[in-house]
Protein backbone atom coordinates (compact mmCIF):
# COMPACT_ATOMS: atom_id res chain seq x y z
CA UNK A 1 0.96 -19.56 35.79
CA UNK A 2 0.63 -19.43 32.07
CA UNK A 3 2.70 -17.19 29.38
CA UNK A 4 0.29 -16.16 26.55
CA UNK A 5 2.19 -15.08 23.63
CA UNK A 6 0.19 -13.47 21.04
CA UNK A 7 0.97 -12.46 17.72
CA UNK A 8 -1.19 -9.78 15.93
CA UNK A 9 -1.85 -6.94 13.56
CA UNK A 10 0.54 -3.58 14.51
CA UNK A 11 -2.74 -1.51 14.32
CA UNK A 12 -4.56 -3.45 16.52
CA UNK A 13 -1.72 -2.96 19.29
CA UNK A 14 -3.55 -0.61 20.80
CA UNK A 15 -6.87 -2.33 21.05
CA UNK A 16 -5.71 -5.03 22.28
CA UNK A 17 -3.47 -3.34 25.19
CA UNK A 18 -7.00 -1.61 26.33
CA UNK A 19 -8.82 -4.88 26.42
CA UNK A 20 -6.12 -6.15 28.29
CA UNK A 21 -6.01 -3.61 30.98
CA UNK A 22 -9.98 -4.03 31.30
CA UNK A 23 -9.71 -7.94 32.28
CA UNK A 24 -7.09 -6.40 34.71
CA UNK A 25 -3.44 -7.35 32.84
CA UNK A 26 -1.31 -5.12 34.54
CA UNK A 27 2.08 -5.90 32.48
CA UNK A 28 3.23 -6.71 29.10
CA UNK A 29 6.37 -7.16 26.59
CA UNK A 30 5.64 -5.99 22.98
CA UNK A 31 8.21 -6.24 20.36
CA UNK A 32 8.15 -5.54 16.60
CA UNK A 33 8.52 -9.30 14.62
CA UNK A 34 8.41 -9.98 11.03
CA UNK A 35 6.83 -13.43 9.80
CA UNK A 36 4.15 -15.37 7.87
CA UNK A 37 1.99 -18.08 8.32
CA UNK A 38 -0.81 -19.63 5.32
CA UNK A 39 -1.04 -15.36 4.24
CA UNK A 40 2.42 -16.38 2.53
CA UNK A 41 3.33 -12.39 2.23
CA UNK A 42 2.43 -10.14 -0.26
CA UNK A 43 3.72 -8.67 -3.83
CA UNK A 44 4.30 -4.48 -3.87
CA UNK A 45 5.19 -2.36 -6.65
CA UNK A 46 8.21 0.19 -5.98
CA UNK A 47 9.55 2.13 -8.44
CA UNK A 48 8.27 -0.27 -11.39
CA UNK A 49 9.79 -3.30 -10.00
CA UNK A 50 7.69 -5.91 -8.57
CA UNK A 51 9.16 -6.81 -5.12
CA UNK A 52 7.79 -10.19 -3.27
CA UNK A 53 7.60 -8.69 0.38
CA UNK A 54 7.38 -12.54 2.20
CA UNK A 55 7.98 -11.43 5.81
CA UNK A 56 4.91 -9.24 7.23
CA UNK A 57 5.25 -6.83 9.75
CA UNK A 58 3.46 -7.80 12.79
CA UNK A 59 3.45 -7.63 16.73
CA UNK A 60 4.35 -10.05 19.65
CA UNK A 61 3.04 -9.67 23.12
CA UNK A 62 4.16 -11.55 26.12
CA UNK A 63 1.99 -11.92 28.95
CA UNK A 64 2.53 -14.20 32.12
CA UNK A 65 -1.12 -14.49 33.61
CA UNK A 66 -2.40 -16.71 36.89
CA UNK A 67 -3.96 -19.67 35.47
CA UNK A 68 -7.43 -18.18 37.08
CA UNK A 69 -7.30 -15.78 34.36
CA UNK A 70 -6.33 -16.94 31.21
CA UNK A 71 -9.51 -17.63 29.56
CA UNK A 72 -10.10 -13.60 30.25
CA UNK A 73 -7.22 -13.31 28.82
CA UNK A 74 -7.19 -15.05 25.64
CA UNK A 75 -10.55 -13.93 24.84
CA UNK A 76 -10.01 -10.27 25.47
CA UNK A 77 -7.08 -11.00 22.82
CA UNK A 78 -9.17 -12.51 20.39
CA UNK A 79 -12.36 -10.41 20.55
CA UNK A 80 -9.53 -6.93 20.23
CA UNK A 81 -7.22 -8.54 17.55
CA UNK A 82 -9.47 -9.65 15.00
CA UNK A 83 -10.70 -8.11 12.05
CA UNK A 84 -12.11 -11.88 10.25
CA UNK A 85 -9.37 -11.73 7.58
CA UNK A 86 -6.62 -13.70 7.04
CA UNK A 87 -3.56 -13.00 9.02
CA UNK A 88 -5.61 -11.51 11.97
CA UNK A 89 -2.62 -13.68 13.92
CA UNK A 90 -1.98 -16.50 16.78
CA UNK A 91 -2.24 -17.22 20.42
CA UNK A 92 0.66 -19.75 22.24
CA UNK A 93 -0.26 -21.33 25.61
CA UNK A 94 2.68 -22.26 27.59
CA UNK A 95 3.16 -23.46 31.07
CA UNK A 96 5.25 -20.97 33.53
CA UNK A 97 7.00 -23.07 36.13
CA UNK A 98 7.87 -19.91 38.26
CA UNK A 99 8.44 -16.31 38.49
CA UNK A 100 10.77 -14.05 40.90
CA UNK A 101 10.42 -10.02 41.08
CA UNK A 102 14.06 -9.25 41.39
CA UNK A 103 13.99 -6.51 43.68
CA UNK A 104 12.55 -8.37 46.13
CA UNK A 105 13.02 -11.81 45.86
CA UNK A 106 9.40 -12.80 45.91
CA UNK A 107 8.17 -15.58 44.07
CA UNK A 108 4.97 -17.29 42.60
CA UNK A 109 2.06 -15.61 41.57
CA UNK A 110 2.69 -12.40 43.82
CA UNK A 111 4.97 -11.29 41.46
CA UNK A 112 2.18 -11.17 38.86
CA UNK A 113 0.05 -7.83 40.66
């Protein structure tokens, strides 16, 4: 089992959950995170002030996937989230050493359908 953690683009959220459901992800976490990477944030104008906004709105999914269909999986990501500008986002690989569905007790890669 992998967890694929993607960051990406609010408006793209919902792009990117359709995609998902199409390779057949059945599951996901989404929260609302604030960061930057080499886009380095942004200067706005409010109210005649010049404000340096540094942390970007942007949004994290979590998804634990069978190692059969990751590559789906990151691709459907990439192809949904990107629009070929800069701060289109990031994918993180990680390894999953188990999973248990707590209202049965099962474990392994049952849990994941």
């Amino acid at each position: 089992m992998k967890k694929v953690e993607a960051i990406i683009k609010p408006f793209k959220l919902e792009e990117v959950k359709e995609a998902l459901a199409g390779v057949g992800v059945q599951g996901l976490t989404v929260s609302e995170v604030k960061g930057f990477g080499r886009q380095k944030g942004h200067k706005e104008l409010y109210r005649g002030a010049e404000y340096v906004v540094e942390f970007l709105p942007k949004v994290k999914l979590e998804i634990v996937v069978t190692d059969d269909s990751l590559k789906a999986v990151v691709d459907a990501i990439v192809k949904a989230a990107s629009t070929g500008r800069i701060g289109d986002g990031k994918i993180f690989v990680s390894p999953i050493e188990d999973a248990v569905r707590i209202r049965t007790g099962e474990s392994g890669d049952v849990v994941l359908s």
